[in-house]
N, C-alpha and C. Protein backbone atom coordinates (compact mmCIF):
# COMPACT_ATOMS: atom_id res chain seq x y z
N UNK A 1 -7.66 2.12 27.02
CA UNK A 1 -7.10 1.61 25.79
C UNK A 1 -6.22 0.41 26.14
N UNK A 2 -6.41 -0.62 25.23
CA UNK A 2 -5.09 -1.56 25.35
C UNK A 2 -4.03 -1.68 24.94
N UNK A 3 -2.72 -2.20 25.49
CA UNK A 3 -1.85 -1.87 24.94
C UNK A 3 -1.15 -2.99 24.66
N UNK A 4 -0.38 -3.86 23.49
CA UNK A 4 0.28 -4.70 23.55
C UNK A 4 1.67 -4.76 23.26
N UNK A 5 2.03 -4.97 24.61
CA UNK A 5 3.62 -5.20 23.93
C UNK A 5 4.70 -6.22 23.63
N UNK A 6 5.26 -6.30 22.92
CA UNK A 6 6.35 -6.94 22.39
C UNK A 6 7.01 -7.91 23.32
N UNK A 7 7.11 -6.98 24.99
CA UNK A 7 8.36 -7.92 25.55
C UNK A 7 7.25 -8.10 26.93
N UNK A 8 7.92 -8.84 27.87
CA UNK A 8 7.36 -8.77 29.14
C UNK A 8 8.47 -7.56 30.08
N UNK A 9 9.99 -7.87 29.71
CA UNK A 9 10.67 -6.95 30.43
C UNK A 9 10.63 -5.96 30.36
N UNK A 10 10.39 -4.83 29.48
CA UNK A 10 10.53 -3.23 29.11
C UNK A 10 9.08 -3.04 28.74
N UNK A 11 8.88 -1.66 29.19
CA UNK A 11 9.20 -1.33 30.59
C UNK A 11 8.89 -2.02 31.72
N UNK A 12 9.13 -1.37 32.40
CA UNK A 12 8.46 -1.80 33.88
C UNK A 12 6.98 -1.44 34.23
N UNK A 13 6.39 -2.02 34.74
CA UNK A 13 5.06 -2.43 35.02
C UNK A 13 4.43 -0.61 35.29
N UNK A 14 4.93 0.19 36.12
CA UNK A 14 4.30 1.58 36.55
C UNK A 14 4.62 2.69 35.20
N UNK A 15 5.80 2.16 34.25
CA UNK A 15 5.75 2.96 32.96
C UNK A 15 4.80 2.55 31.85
N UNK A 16 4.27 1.24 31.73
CA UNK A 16 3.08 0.70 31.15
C UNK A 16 2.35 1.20 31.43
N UNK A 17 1.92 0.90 32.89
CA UNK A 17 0.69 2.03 33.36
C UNK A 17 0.60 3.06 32.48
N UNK A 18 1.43 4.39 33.02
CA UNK A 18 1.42 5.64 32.13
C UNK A 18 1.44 5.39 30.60
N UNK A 19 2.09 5.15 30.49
CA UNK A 19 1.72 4.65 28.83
C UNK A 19 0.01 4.56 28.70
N UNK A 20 -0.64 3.17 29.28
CA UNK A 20 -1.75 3.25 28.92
C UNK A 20 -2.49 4.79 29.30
N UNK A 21 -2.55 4.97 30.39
CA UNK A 21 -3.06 6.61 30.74
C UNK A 21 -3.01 7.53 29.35
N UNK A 22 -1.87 7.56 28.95
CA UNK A 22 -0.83 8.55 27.85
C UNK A 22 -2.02 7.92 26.48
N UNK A 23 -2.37 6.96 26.32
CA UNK A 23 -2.70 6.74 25.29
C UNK A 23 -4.46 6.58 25.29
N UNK A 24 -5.10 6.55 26.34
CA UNK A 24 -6.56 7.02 26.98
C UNK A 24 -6.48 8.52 26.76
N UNK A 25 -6.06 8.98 27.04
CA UNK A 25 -6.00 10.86 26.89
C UNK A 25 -5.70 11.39 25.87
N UNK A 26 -4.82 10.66 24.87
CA UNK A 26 -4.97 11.37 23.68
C UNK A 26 -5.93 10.84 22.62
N UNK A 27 -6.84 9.33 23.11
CA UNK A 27 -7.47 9.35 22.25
C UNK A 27 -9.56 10.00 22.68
N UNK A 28 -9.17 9.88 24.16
CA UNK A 28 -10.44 11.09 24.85
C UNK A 28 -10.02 12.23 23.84
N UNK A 29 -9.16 12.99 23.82
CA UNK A 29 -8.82 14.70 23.56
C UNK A 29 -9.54 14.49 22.37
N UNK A 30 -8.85 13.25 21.21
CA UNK A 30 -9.56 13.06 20.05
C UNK A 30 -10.98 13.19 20.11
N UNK A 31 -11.61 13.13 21.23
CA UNK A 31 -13.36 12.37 20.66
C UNK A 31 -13.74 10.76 20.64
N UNK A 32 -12.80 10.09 21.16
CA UNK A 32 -12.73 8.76 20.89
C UNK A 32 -12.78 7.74 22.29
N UNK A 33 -13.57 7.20 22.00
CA UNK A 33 -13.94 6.23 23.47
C UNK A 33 -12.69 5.02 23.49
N UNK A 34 -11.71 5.60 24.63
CA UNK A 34 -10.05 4.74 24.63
C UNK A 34 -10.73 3.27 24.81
N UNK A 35 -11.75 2.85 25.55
CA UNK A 35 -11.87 1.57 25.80
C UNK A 35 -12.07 0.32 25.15
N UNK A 36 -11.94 1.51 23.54
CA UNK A 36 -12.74 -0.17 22.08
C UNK A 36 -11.22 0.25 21.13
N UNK A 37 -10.77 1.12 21.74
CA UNK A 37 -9.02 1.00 21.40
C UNK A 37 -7.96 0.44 21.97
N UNK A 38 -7.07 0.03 20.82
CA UNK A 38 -5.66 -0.88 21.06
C UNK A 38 -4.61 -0.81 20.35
N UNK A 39 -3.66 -0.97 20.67
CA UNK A 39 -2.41 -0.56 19.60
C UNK A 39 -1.55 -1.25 19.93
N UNK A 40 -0.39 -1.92 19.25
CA UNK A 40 0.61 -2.71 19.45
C UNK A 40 2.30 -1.64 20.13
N UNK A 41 2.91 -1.79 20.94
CA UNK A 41 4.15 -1.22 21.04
C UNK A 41 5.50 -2.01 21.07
N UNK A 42 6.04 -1.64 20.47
CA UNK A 42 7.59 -2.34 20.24
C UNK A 42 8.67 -1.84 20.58
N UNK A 43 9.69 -2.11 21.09
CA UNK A 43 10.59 -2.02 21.57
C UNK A 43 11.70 -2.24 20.94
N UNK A 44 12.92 -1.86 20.16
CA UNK A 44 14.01 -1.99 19.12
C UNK A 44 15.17 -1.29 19.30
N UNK A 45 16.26 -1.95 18.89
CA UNK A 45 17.26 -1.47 18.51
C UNK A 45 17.37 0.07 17.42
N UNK A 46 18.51 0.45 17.81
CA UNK A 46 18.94 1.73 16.58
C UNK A 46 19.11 0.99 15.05
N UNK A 47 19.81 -0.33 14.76
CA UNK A 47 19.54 -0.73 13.93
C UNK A 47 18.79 -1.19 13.36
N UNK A 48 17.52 -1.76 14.37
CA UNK A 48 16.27 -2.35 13.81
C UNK A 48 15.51 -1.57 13.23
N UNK A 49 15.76 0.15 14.32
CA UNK A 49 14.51 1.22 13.72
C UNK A 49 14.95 2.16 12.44
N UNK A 50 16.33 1.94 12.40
CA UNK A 50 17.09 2.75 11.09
C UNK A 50 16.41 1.31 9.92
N UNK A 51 16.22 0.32 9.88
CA UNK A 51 15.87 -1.15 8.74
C UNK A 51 14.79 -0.41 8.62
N UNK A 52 13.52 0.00 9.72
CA UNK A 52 12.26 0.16 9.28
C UNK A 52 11.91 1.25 8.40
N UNK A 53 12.69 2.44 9.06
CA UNK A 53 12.47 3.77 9.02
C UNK A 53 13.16 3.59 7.10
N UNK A 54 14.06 2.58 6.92
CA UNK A 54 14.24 2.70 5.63
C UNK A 54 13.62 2.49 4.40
N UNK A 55 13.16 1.21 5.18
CA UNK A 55 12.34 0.17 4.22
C UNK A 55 10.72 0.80 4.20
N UNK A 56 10.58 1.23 5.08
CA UNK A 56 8.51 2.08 5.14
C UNK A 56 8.63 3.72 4.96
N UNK A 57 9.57 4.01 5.01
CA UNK A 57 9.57 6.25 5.06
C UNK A 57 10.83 6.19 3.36
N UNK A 58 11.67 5.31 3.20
CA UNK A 58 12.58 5.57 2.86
C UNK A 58 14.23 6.64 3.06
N UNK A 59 14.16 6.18 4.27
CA UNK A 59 15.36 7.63 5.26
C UNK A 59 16.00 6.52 5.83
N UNK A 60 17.17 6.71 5.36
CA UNK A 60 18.22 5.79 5.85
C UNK A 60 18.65 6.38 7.25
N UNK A 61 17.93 6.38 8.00
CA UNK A 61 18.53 7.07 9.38
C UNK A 61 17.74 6.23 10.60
N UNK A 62 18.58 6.31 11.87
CA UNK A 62 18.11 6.05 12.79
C UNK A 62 17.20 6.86 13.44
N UNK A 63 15.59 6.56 13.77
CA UNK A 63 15.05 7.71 14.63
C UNK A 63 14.64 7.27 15.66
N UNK A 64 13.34 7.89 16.53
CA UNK A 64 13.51 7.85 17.51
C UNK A 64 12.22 6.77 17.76
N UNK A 65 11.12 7.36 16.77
CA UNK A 65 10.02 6.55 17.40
C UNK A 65 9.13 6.30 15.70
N UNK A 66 8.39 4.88 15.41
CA UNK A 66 7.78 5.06 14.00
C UNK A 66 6.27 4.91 14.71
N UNK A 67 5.82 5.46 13.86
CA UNK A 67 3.66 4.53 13.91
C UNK A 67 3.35 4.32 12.48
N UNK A 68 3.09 2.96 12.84
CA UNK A 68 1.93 2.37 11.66
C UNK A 68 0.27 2.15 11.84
N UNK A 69 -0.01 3.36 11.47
CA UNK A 69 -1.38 3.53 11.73
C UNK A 69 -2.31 2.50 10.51
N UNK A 70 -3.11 1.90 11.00
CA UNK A 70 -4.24 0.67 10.82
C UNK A 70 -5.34 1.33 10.00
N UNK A 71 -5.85 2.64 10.79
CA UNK A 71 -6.99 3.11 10.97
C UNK A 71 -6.54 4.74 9.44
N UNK A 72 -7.17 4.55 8.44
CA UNK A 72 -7.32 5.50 7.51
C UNK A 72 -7.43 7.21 7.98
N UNK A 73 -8.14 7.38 9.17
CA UNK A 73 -7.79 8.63 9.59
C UNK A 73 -8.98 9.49 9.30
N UNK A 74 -10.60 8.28 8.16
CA UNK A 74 -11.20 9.43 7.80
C UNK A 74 -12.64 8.77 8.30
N UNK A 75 -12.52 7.42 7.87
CA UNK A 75 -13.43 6.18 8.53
C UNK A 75 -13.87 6.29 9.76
N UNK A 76 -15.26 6.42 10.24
CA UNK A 76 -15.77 6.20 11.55
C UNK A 76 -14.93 4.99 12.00
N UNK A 77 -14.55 5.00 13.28
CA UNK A 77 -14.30 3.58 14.00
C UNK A 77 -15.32 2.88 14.64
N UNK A 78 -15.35 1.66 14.14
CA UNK A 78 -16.24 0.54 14.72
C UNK A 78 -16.63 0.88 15.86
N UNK A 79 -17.67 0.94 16.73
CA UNK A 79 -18.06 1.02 18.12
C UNK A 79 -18.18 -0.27 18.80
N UNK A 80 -18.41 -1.23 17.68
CA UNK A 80 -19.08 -2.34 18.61
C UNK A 80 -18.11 -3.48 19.07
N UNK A 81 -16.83 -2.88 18.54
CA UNK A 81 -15.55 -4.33 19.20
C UNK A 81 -14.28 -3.41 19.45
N UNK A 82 -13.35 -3.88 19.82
CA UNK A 82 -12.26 -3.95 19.92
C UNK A 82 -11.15 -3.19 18.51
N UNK A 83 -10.84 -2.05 18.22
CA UNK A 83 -10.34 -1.65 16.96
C UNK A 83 -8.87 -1.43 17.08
N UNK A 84 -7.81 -2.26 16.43
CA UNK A 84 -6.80 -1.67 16.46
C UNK A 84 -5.95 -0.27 15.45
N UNK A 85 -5.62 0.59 16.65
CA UNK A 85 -5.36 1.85 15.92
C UNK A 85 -3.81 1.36 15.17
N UNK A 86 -3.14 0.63 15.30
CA UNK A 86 -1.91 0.24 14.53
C UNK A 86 -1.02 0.26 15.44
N UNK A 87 0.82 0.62 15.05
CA UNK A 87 2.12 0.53 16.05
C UNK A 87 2.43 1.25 15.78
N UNK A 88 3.16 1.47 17.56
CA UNK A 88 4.47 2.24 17.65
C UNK A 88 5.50 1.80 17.99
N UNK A 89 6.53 1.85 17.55
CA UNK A 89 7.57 1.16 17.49
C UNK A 89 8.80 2.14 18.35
N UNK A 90 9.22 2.23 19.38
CA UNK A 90 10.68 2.64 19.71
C UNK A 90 11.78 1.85 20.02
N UNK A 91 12.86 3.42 19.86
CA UNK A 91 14.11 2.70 20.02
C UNK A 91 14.75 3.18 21.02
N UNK A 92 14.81 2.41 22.32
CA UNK A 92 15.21 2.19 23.07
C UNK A 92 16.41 3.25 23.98
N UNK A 93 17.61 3.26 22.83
CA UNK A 93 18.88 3.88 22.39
C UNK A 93 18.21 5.25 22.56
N UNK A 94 17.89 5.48 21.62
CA UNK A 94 17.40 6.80 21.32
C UNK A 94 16.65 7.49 22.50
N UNK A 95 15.63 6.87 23.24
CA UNK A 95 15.03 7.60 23.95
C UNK A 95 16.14 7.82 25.29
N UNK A 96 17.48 6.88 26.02
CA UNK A 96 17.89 7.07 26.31
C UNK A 96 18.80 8.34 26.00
N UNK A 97 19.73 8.64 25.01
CA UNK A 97 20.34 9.78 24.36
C UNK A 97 19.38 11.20 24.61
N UNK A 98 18.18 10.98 23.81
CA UNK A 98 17.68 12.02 23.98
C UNK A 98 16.83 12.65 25.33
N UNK A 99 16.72 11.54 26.50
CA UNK A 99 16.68 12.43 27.70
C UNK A 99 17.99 12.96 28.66
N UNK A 100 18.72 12.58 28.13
CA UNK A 100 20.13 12.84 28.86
C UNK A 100 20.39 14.38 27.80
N UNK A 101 20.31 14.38 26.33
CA UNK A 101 20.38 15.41 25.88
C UNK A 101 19.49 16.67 26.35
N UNK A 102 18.19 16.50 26.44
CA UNK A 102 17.38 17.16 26.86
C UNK A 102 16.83 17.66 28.33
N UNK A 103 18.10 17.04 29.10
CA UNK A 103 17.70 17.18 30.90
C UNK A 103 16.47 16.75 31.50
N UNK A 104 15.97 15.55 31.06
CA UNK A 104 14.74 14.78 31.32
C UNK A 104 14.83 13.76 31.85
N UNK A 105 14.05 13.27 32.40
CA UNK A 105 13.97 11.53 32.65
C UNK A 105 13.52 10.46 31.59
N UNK A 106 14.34 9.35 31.63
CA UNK A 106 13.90 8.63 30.83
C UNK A 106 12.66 8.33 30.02
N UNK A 107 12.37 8.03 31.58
CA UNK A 107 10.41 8.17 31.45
C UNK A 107 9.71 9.34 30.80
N UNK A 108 9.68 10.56 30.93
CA UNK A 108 9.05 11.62 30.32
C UNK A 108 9.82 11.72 28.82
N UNK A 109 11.16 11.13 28.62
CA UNK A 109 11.11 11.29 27.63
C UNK A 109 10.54 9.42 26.16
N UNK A 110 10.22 9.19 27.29
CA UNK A 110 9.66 7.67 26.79
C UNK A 110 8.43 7.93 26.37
N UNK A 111 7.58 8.20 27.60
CA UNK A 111 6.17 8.66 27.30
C UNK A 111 5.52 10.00 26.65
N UNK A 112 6.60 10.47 25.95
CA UNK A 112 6.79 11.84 25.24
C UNK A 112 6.50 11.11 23.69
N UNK A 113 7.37 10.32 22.93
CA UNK A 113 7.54 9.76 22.27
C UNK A 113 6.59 8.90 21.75
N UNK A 114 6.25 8.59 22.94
CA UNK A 114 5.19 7.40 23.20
C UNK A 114 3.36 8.26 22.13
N UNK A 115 3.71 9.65 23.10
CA UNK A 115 2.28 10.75 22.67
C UNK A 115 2.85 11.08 21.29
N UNK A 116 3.59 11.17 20.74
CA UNK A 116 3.69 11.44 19.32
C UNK A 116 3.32 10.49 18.30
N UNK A 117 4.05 9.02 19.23
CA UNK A 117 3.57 8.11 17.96
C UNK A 117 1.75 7.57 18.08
N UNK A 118 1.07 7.64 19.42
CA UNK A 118 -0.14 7.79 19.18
C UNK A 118 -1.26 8.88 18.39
N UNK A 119 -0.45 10.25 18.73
CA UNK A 119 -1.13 11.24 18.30
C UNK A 119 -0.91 11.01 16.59
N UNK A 120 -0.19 10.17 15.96
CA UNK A 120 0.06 9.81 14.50
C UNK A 120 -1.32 8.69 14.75
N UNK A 121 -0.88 7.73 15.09
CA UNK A 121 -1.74 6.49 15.30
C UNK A 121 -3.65 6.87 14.97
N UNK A 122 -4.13 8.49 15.62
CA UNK A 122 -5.00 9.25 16.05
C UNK A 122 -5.46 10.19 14.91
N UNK A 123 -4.05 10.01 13.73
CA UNK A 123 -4.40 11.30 12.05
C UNK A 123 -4.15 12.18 12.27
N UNK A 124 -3.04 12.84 13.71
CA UNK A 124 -2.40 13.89 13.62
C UNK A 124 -1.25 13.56 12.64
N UNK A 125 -0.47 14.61 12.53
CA UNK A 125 0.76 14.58 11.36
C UNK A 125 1.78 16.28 11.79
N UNK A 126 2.45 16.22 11.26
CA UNK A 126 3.22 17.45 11.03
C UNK A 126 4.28 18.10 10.12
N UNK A 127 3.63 17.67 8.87
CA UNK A 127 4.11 17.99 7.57
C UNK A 127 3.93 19.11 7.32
N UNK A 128 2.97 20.02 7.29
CA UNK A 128 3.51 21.81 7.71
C UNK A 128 3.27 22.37 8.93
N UNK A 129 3.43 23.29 9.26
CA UNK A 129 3.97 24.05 10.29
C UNK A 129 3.00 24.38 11.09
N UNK A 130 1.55 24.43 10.65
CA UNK A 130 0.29 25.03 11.22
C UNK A 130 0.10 23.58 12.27
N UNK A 131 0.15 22.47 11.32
CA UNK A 131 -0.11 21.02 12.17
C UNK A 131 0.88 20.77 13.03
N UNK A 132 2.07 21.06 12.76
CA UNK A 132 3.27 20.64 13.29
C UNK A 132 2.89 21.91 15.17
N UNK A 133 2.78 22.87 15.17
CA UNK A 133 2.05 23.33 16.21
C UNK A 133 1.18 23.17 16.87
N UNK A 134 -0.02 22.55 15.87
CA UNK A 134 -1.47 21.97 16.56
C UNK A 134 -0.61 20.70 17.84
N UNK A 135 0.13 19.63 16.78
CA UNK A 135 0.50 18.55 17.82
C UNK A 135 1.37 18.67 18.85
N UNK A 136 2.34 19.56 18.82
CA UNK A 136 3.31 20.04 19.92
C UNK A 136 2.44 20.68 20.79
N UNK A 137 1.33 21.24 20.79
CA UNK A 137 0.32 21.25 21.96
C UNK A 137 -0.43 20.37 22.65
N UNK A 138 -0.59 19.27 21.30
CA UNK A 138 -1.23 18.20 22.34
C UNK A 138 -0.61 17.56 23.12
N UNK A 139 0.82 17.16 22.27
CA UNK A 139 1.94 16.39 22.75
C UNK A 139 1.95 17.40 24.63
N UNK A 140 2.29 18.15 24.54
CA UNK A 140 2.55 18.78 25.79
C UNK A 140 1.46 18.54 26.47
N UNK A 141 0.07 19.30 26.35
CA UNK A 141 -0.95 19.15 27.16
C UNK A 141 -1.17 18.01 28.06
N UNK A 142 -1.06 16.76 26.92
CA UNK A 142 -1.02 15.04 27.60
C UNK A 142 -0.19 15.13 28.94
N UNK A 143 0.96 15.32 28.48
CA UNK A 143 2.64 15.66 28.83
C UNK A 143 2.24 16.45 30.66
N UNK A 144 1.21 17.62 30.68
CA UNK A 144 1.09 18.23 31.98
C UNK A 144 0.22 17.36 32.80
N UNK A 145 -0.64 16.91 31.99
CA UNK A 145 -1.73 15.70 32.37
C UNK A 145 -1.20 14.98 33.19
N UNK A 146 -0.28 14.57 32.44
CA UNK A 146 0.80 13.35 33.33
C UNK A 146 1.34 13.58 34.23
N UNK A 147 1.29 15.09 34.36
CA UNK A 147 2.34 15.56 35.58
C UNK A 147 3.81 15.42 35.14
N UNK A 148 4.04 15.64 34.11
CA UNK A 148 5.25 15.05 33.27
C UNK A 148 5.93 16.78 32.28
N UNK A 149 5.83 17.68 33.12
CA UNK A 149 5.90 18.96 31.86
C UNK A 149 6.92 19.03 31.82
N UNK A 150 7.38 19.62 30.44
CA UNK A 150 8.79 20.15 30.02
C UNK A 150 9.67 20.57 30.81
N UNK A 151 10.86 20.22 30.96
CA UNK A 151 11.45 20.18 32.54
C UNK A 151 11.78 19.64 33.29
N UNK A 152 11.23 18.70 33.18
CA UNK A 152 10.77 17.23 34.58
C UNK A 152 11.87 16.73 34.43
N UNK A 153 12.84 17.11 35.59
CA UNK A 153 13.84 16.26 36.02
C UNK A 153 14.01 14.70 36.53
N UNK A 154 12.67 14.52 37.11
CA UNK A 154 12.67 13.29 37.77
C UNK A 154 13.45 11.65 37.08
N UNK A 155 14.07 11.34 38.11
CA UNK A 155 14.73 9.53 37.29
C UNK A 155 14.35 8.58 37.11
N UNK A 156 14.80 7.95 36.37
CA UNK A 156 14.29 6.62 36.10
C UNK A 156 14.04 5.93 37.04
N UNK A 157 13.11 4.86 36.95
CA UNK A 157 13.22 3.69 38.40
C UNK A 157 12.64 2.45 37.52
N UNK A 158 13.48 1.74 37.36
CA UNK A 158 12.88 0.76 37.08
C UNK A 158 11.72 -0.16 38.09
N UNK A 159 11.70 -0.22 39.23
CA UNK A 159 10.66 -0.74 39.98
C UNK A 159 9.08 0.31 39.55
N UNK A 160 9.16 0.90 38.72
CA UNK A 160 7.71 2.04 38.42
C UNK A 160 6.78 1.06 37.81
């Protein structure tokens, strides 16, 4: 899958990597050939993602990660070019806070985030409870894939 991002600095070149991996695997799990897929990723402030999260969900709050999915969710995807599945947008802030809250590494909790807003990107959701379980399995499964399971102490490095 391709991935485009926003900055040249963030992340670092070996968390891109995973990222792309992270986003090949959840759209294999789907049924979906990652290689005629692409998605945009962004990088933001707490205030930039509290503007979005207001102005597109209507929730005046800061969160952690948005997707603007492209792709209807019901539509065959094109085979014969290049299809973009839409964005994910994080915030930066946030993913820091919440691996320090959660005894994680940056990274697992980056590329955690990262599988939620694709697995949206993909027509998962978790508006009741039956779905909201389906994806906290995929989210994880990716997550062991990676060598990345619940737990994973390991630190940041920016040279990755």
């Amino acid at each position: 899958m391709m991935l485009y991002f926003d900055t040249e600095e963030y992340p670092a070149p070996g968390v891109r990597k995973s990222m792309e991996q992270v986003a090949g695997i959840a759209a294999e799990k789907q049924g979906f050939e990652a290689s005629s897929l692409s998605l945009s990723v962004s990088f933001v402030n707490a205030e930039e993602i509290r503007e979005l999260n207001r102005q597109y969900r209507s929730v005046d709050e800061v969160t952690d990660v948005l997707s603007f999915q492209q792709w209807d969710g019901v539509s065959p995807l094109p085979q014969d070019r290049e299809f973009d599945l839409g964005d994910v947008i994080l915030c930066e802030e946030v993913v820091e806070q919440q691996a320090e809250q959660y005894g994680h590494s940056k990274e697992r909790e980056l590329l955690y985030l990262f599988t939620h807003g694709v697995l949206h990107l993909l027509g998962h959701d978790h508006i009741c409870e039956e779905d909201k379980k389906a994806m906290r399995a995929q989210e994880e499964q990716i997550m062991e894939q990676m060598g990345l399971p619940r737990g994973d102490a390991k630190g940041w490095t920016d040279g990755q």
